[in-house]
Protein backbone atom coordinates (compact mmCIF):
# COMPACT_ATOMS: atom_id res chain seq x y z
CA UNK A 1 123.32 138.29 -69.21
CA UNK A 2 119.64 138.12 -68.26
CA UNK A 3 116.87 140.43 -67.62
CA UNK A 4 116.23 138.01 -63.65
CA UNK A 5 119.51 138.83 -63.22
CA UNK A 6 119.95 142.80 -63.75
CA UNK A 7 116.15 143.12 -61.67
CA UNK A 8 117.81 141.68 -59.13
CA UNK A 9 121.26 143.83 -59.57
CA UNK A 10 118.92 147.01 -59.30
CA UNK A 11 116.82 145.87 -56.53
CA UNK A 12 119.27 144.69 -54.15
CA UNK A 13 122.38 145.85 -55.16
CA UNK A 14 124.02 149.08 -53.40
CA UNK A 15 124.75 152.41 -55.34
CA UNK A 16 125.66 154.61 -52.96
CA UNK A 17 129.10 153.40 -52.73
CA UNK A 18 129.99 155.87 -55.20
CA UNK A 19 128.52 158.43 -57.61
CA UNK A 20 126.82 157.10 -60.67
CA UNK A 21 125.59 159.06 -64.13
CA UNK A 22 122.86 158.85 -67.19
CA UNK A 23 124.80 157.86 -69.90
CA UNK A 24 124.50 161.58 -70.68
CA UNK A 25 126.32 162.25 -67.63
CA UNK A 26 123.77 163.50 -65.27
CA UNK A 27 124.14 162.20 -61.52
CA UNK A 28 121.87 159.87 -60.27
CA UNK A 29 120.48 159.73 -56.48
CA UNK A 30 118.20 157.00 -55.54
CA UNK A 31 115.56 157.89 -52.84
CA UNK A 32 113.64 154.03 -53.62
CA UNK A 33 114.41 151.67 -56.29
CA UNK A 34 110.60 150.99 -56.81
CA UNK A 35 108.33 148.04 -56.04
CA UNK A 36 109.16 144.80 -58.36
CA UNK A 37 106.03 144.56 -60.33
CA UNK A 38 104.70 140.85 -61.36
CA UNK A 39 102.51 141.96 -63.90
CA UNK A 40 102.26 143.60 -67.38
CA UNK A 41 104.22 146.91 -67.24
CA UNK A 42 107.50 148.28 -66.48
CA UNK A 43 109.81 146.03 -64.47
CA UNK A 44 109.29 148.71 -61.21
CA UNK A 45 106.67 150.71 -60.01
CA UNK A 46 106.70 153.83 -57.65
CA UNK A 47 110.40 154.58 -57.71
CA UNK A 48 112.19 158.35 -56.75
CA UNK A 49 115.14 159.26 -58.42
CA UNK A 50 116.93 162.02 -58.63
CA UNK A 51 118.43 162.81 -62.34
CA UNK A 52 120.20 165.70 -62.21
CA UNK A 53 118.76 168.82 -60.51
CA UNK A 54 114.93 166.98 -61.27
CA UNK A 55 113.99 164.62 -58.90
CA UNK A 56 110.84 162.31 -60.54
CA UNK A 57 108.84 159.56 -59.18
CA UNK A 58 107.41 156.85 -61.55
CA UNK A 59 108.84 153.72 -63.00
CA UNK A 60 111.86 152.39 -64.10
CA UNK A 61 112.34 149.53 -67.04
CA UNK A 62 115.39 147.11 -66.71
CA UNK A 63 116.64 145.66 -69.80
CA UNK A 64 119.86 143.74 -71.12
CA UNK A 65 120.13 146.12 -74.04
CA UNK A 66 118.51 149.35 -74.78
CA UNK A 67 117.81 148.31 -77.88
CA UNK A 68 115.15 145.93 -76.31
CA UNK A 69 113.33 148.80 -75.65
CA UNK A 70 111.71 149.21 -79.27
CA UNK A 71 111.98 145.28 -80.18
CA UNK A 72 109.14 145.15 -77.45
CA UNK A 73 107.45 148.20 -78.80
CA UNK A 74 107.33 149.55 -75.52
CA UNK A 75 106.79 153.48 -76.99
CA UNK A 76 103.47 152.49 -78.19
CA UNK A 77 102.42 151.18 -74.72
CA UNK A 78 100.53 153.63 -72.26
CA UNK A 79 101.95 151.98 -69.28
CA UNK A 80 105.89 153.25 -70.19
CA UNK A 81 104.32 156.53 -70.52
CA UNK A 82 105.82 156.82 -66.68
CA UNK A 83 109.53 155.62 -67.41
CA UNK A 84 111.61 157.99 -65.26
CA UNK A 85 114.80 155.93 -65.88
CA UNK A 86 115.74 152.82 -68.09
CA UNK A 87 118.77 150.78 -67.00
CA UNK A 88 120.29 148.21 -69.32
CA UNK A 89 123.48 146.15 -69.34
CA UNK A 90 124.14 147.75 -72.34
CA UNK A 91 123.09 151.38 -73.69
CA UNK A 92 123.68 150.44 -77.22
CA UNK A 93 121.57 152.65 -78.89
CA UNK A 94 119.69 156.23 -77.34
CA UNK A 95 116.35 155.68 -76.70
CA UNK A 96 113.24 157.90 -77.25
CA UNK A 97 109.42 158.05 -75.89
CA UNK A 98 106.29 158.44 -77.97
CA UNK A 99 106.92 162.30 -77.87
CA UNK A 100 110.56 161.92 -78.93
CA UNK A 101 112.18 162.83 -75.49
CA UNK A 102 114.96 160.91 -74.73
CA UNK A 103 114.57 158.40 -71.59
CA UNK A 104 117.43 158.46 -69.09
CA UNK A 105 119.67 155.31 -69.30
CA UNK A 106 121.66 153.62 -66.40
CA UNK A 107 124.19 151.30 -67.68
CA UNK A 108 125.29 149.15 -65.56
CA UNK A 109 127.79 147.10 -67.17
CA UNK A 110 130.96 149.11 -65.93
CA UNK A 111 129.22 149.46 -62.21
CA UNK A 112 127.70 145.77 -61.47
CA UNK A 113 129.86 143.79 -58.71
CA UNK A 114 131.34 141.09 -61.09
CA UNK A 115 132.24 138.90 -57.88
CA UNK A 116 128.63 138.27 -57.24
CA UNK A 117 128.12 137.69 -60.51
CA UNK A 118 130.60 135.22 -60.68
CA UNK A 119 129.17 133.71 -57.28
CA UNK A 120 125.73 133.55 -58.84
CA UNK A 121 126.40 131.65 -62.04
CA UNK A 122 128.82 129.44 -59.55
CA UNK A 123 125.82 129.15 -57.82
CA UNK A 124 123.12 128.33 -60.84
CA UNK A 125 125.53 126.22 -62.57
CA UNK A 126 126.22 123.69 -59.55
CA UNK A 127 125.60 120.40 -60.60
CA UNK A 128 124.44 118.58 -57.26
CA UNK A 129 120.42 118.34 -56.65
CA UNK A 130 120.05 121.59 -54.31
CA UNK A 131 122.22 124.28 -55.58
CA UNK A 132 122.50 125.66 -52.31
CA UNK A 133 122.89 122.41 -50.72
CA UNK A 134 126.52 123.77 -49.34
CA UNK A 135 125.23 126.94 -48.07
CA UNK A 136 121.60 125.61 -46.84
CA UNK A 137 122.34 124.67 -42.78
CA UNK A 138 124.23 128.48 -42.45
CA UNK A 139 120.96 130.32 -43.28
CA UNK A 140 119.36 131.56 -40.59
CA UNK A 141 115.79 129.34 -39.66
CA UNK A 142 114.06 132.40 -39.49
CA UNK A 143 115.04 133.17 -43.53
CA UNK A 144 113.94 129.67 -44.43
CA UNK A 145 110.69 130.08 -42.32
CA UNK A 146 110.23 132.76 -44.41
CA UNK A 147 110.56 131.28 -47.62
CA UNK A 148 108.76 128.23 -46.68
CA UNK A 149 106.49 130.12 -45.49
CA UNK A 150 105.33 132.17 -48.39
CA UNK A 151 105.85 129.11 -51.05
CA UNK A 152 103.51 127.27 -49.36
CA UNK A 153 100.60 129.54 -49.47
CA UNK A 154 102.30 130.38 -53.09
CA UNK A 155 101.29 126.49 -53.73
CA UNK A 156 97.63 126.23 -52.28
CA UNK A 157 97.01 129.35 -54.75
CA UNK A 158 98.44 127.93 -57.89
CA UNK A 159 96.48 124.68 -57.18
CA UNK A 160 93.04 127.16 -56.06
CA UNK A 161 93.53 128.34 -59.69
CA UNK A 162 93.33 124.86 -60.80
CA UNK A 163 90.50 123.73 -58.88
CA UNK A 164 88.71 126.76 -59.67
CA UNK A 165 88.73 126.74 -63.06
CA UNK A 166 87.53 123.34 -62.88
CA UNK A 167 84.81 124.33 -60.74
CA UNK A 168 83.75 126.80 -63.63
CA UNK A 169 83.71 123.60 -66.26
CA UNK A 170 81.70 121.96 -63.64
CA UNK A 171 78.83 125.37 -63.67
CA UNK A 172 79.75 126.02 -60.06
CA UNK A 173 79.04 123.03 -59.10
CA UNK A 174 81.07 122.23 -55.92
CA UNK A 175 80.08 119.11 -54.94
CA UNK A 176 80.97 118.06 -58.52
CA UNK A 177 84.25 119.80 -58.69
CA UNK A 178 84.92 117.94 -55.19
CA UNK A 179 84.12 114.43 -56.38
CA UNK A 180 86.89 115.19 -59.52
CA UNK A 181 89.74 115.45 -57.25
CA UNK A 182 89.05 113.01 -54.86
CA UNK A 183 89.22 110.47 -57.86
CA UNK A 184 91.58 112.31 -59.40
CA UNK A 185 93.75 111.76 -56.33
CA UNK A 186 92.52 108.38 -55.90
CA UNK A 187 94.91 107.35 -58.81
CA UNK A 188 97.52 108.76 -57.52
CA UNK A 189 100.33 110.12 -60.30
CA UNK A 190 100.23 106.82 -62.74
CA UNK A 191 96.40 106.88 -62.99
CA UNK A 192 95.27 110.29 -62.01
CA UNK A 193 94.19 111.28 -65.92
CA UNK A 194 91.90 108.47 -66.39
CA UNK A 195 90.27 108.70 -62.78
CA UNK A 196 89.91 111.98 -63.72
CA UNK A 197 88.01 111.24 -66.92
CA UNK A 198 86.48 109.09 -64.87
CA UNK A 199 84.13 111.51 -62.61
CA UNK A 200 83.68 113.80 -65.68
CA UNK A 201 82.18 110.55 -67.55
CA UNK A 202 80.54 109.89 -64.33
CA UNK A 203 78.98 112.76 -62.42
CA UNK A 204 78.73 112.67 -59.08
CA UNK A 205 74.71 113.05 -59.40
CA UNK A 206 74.33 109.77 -60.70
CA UNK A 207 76.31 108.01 -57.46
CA UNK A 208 74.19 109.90 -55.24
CA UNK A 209 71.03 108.28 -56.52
CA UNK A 210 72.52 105.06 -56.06
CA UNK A 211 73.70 105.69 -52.45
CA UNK A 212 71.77 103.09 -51.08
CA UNK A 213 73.40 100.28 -53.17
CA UNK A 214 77.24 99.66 -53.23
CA UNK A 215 76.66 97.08 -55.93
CA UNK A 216 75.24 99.93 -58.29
CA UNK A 217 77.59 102.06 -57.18
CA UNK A 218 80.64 99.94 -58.41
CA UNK A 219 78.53 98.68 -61.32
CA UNK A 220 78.66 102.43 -62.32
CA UNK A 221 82.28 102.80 -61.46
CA UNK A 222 84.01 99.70 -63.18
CA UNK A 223 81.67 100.02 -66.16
CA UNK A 224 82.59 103.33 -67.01
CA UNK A 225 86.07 102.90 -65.98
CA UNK A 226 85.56 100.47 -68.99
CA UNK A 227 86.68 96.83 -67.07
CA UNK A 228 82.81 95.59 -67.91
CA UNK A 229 83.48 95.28 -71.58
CA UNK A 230 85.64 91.83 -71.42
CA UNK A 231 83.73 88.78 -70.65
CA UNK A 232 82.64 87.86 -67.07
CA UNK A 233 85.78 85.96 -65.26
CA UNK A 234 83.06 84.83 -62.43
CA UNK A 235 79.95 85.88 -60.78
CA UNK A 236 80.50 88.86 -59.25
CA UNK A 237 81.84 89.98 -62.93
CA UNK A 238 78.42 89.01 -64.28
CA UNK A 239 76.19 90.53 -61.66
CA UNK A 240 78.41 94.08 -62.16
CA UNK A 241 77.99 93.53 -66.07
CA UNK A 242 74.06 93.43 -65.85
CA UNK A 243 73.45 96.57 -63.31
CA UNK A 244 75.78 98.38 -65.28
CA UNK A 245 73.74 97.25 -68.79
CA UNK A 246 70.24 98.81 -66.47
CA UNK A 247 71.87 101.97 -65.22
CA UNK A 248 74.25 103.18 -68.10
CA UNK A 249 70.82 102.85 -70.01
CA UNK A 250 68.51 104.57 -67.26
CA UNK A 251 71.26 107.46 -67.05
CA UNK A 252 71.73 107.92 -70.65
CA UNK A 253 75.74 107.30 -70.11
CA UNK A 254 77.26 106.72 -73.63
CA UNK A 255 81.03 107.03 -73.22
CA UNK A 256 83.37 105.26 -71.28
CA UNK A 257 87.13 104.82 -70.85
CA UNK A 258 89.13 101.95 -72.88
CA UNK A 259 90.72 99.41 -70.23
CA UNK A 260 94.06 100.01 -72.13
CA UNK A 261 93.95 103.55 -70.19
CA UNK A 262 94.53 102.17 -67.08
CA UNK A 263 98.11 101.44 -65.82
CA UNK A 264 99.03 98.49 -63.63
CA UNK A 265 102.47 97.96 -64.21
CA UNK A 266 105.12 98.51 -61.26
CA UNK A 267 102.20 98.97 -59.06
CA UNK A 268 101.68 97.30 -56.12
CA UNK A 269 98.63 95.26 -55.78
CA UNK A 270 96.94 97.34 -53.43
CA UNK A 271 97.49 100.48 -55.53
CA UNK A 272 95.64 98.48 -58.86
CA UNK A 273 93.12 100.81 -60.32
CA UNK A 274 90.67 98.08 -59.64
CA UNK A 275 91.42 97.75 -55.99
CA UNK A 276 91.45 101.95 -55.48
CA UNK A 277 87.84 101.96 -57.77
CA UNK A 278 86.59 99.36 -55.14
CA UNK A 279 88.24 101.29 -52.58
CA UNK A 280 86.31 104.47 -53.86
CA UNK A 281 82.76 103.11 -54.14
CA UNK A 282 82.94 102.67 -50.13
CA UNK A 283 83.31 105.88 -49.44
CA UNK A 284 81.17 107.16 -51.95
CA UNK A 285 78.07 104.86 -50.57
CA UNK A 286 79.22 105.97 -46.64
CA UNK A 287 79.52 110.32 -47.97
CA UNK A 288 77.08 111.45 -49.66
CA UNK A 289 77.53 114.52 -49.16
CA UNK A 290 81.42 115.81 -50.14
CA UNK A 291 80.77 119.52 -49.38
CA UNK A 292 80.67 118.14 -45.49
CA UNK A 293 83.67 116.13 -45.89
CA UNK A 294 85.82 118.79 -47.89
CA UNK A 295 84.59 121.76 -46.50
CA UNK A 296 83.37 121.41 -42.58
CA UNK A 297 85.54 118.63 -41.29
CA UNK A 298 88.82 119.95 -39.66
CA UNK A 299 90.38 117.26 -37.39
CA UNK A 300 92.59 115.09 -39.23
CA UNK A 301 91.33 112.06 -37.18
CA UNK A 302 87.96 113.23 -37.77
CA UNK A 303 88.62 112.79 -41.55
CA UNK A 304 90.33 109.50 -40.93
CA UNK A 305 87.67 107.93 -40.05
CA UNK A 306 85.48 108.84 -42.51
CA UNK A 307 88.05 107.33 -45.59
CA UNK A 308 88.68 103.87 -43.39
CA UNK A 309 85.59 102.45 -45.29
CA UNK A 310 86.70 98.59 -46.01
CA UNK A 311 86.10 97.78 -49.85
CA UNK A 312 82.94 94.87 -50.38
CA UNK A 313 84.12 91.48 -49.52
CA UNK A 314 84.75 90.42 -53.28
CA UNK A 315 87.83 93.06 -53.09
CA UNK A 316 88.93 92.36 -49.62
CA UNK A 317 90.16 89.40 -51.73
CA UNK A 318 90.90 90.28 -54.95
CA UNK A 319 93.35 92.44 -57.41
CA UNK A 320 90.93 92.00 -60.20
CA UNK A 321 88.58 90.20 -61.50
CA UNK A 322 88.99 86.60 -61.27
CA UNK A 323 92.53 87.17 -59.69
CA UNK A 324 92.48 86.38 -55.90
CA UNK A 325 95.21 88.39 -53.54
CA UNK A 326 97.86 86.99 -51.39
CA UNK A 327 96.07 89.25 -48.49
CA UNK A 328 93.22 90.91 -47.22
CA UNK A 329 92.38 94.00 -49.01
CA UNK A 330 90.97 96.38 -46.66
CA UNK A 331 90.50 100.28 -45.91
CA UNK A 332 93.12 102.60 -47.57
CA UNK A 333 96.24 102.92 -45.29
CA UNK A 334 97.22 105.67 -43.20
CA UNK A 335 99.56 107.34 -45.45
CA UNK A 336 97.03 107.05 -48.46
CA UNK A 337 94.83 108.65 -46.18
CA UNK A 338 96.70 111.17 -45.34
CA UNK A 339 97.36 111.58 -48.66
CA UNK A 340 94.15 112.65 -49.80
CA UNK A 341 93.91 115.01 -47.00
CA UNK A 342 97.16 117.12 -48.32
CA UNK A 343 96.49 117.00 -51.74
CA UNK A 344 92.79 117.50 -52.24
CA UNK A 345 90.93 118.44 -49.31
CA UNK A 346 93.31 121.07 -48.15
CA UNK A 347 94.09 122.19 -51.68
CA UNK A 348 90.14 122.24 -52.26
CA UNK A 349 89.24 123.86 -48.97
CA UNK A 350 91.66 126.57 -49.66
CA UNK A 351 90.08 127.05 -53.46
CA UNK A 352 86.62 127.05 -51.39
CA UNK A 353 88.12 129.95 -49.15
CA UNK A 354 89.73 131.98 -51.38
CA UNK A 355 86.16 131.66 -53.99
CA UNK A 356 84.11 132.48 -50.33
CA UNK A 357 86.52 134.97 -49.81
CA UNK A 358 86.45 133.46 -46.25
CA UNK A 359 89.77 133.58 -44.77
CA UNK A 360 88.86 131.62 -41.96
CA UNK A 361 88.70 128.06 -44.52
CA UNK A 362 92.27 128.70 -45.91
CA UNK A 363 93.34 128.69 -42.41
CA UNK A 364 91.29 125.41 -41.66
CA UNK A 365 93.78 124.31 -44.36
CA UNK A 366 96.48 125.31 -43.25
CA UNK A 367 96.13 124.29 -39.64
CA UNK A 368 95.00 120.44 -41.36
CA UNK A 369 98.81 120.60 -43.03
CA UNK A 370 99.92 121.48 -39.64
CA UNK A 371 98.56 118.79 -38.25
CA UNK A 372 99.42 116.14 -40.41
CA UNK A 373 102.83 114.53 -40.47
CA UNK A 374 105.36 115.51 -43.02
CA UNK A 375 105.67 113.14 -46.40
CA UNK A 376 108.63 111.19 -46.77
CA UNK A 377 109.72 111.59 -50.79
CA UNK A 378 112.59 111.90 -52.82
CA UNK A 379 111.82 115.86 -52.71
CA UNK A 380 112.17 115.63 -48.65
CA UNK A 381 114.54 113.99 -48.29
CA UNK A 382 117.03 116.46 -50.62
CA UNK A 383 116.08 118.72 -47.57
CA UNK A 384 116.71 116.36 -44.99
CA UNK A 385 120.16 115.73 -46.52
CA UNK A 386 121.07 119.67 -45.55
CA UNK A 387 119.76 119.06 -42.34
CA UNK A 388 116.38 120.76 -42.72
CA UNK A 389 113.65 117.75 -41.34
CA UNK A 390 109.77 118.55 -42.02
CA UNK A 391 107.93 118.46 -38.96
CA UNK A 392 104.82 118.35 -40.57
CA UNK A 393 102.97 118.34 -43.89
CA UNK A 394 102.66 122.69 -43.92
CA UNK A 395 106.86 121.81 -44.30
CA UNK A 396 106.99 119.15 -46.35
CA UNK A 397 104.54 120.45 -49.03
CA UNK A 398 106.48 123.41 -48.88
CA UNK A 399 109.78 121.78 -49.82
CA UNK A 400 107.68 120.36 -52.57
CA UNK A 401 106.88 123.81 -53.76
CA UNK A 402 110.08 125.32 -53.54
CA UNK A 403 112.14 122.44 -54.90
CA UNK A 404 109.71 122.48 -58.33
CA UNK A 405 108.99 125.88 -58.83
CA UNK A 406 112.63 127.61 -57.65
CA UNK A 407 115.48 125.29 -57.11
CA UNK A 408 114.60 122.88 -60.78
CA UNK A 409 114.25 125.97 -62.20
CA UNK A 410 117.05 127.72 -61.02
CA UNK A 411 115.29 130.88 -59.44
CA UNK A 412 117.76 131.77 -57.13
CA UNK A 413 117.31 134.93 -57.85
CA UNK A 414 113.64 135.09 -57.11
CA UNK A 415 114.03 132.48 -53.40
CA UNK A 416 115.12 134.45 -50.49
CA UNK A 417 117.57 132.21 -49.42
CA UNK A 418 119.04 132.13 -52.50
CA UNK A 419 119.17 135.86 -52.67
CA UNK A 420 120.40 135.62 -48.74
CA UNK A 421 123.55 133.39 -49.67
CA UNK A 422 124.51 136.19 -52.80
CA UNK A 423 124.39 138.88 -50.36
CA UNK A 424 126.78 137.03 -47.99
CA UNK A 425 128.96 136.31 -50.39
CA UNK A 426 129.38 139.75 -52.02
CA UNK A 427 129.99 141.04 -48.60
């Protein structure tokens, strides 16, 4: 038994099929079970309950035992001062508050429905990818919707609080904080930790004064990324190696990345660090400004065409130094594109909107997911197996959300259509 699992008993479970008692044998009426509460505190807030001939309003604590109720010291906490009932699995010891009055217990572990629990843990312990794989094309689109719905804005805040806090390392500097997660994005999941080291070793600053010169610009990007330090494999090699000797030493930049950090192995070609770097400078030289790009642009077309920046001619050619490609290397593709959109200028626009407090730019971002075609991943495709397609990126980065953070982790209890199929079941 778990504590998820007896919130959810008392939330959405029905006791007014019959009468039900303290476990000193005073009736119980429910007028409202309470609000679940999220934060620190008692499990529910604002409930009204009737205990005996009293009826109370305040909150109500849900534990597996009572005897959890001093293991968590909750008598010395001001906000249990308001306890109006404590239900537990198990009343296996009488409880008291800080002025010795005992609290009300509920137990529930002769009332619960043990079918639904037995259909929940059924449910939790299913081995195949989606739990509710079986069950997922019977729930109603409008439940899903739902769900989707909130997870997805659940997703653009957990990554605002990600951004933001970087935007604090970065002393509110947004242009800065912009620049990190494009490169950080730029390396996509194998190399998105040293690209990110990258534009912290790297300010953004220092590429804008050499905005006029793409050759300084990638003299400043490769040397820092640390692929300057081996001896020149041709020309090109050489010239990089001597702006980046002028300019590390003009800009008083010490520290650099290893080349070791770097991971090229079952990449493709075009996805090389060395190619996306080159890739990078481009549209670094072409944007000098990255407030504009994140923060005012709101046609995904519009922001196509500012990432189709073809790399210099040395990497239209080449992999890396000295090694020549089987093809022309130009402008990041459509879906790489793309990507960047979903995953850092609608993530960072939204962080930018909620910091603003300017709802108006978290629905720019939303609209840009709308617009934007759905991924195709392992993640959507689970979906697409129950029959569920993403028709654009708002659904597909949803999926994303709610496979992670509910289905991996088993939160049925917590996902409306999880809590949807329990109810039908226990019917």
């Amino acid at each position: 038994m778990r504590e998820d699992i007896l919130q959810y008993l008392w939330q959405f479970g029905n006791f007014s099929t019959k009468p039900i008692f303290t476990s000193e044998n005073e009736k119980i009426e429910i007028y409202s079970k309470g609000i679940l509460n999220i934060n620190e505190g008692p499990d529910f807030l604002h409930a009204k309950i009737k205990i005996g001939e009293i009826e109370w309003a305040g909150s109500v604590e849900i534990h597996v035992k009572s005897s959890d109720w001093n293991l968590h010291k909750h008598s010395n906490h001001k906000a249990y001062e308001n306890v109006i009932l404590h239900v537990v699995y198990e009343n296996n010891k009488p409880i008291f508050d800080a002025k010795n009055k005992l609290i009300p217990t509920l137990e529930l572990k002769q009332i619960i429905d043990n079918e639904m629990l037995k259909k929940y843990y059924a449910l939790i312990n299913n081995q195949s990818t989606l739990a509710c794989a079986s069950h997922f094309s019977n729930i109603e689109s409008v439940i899903k919707l739902s769900m989707f719905d909130g997870v997805l804005h659940r997703r653009l805040e957990r990554k605002a609080v990600e951004i933001l806090a970087q935007f604090q390392k970065y002393n509110a500097d947004w242009e800065q904080t912009c620049y990190h997660f494009l490169l950080r994005n730029f390396g996509f999941k194998t190399n998105a930790e040293p690209f990110a080291r990258l534009a912290e070793l790297l300010p953004y600053k220092i590429i804008q004064k050499q905005a006029e010169n793409r050759i300084q610009i990638e003299a400043l990007l490769f040397g820092i990324a640390g692929f300057l330090d081996e001896s020149p494999k041709d020309d090109y090699q050489k010239e990089l190696t001597k702006e980046f000797a002028y300019l590390s030493s003009k800009h008083n930049l010490k520290n650099r990345l290893n080349h070791s950090e770097w991971k090229f192995f079952r990449l493709r070609p075009h996805n090389f660090p060395t190619v996306r770097i080159a890739q990078l400078a481009g549209i670094l030289q072409h944007n000098q400004n990255l407030n504009r790009v994140f923060f005012e642009t709101k046609e995904p077309k519009e922001i196509a065409i500012i990432f189709k920046i073809n790399p210099s001619p040395y990497w239209q050619k080449h992999i890396n130094f000295g090694d020549l490609s089987k093809r022309n290397l130009l402008f990041s593709g459509k879906q790489s594109i793309e990507n960047v959109v979903i995953n850092t200028i609608c993530q960072t626009k939204a962080a930018y909107g909620i910091w603003k407090d300017n709802s108006d730019l978290i629905a720019d971002s939303v609209l840009l997911l709308e617009n934007l075609p759905a991924e195709d991943n392992k993640i959507t495709r689970i979906f697409e197996n129950t029959g569920t397609i993403p028709k654009s990126a708002y659904d597909s980065q949803a999926m994303i959300e709610l496979y992670n953070e509910f289905c991996v982790q088993k939160k049925c209890l917590k996902c409306s259509i999880g809590q949807t199929i329990l109810k039908e079941n226990s019917a």
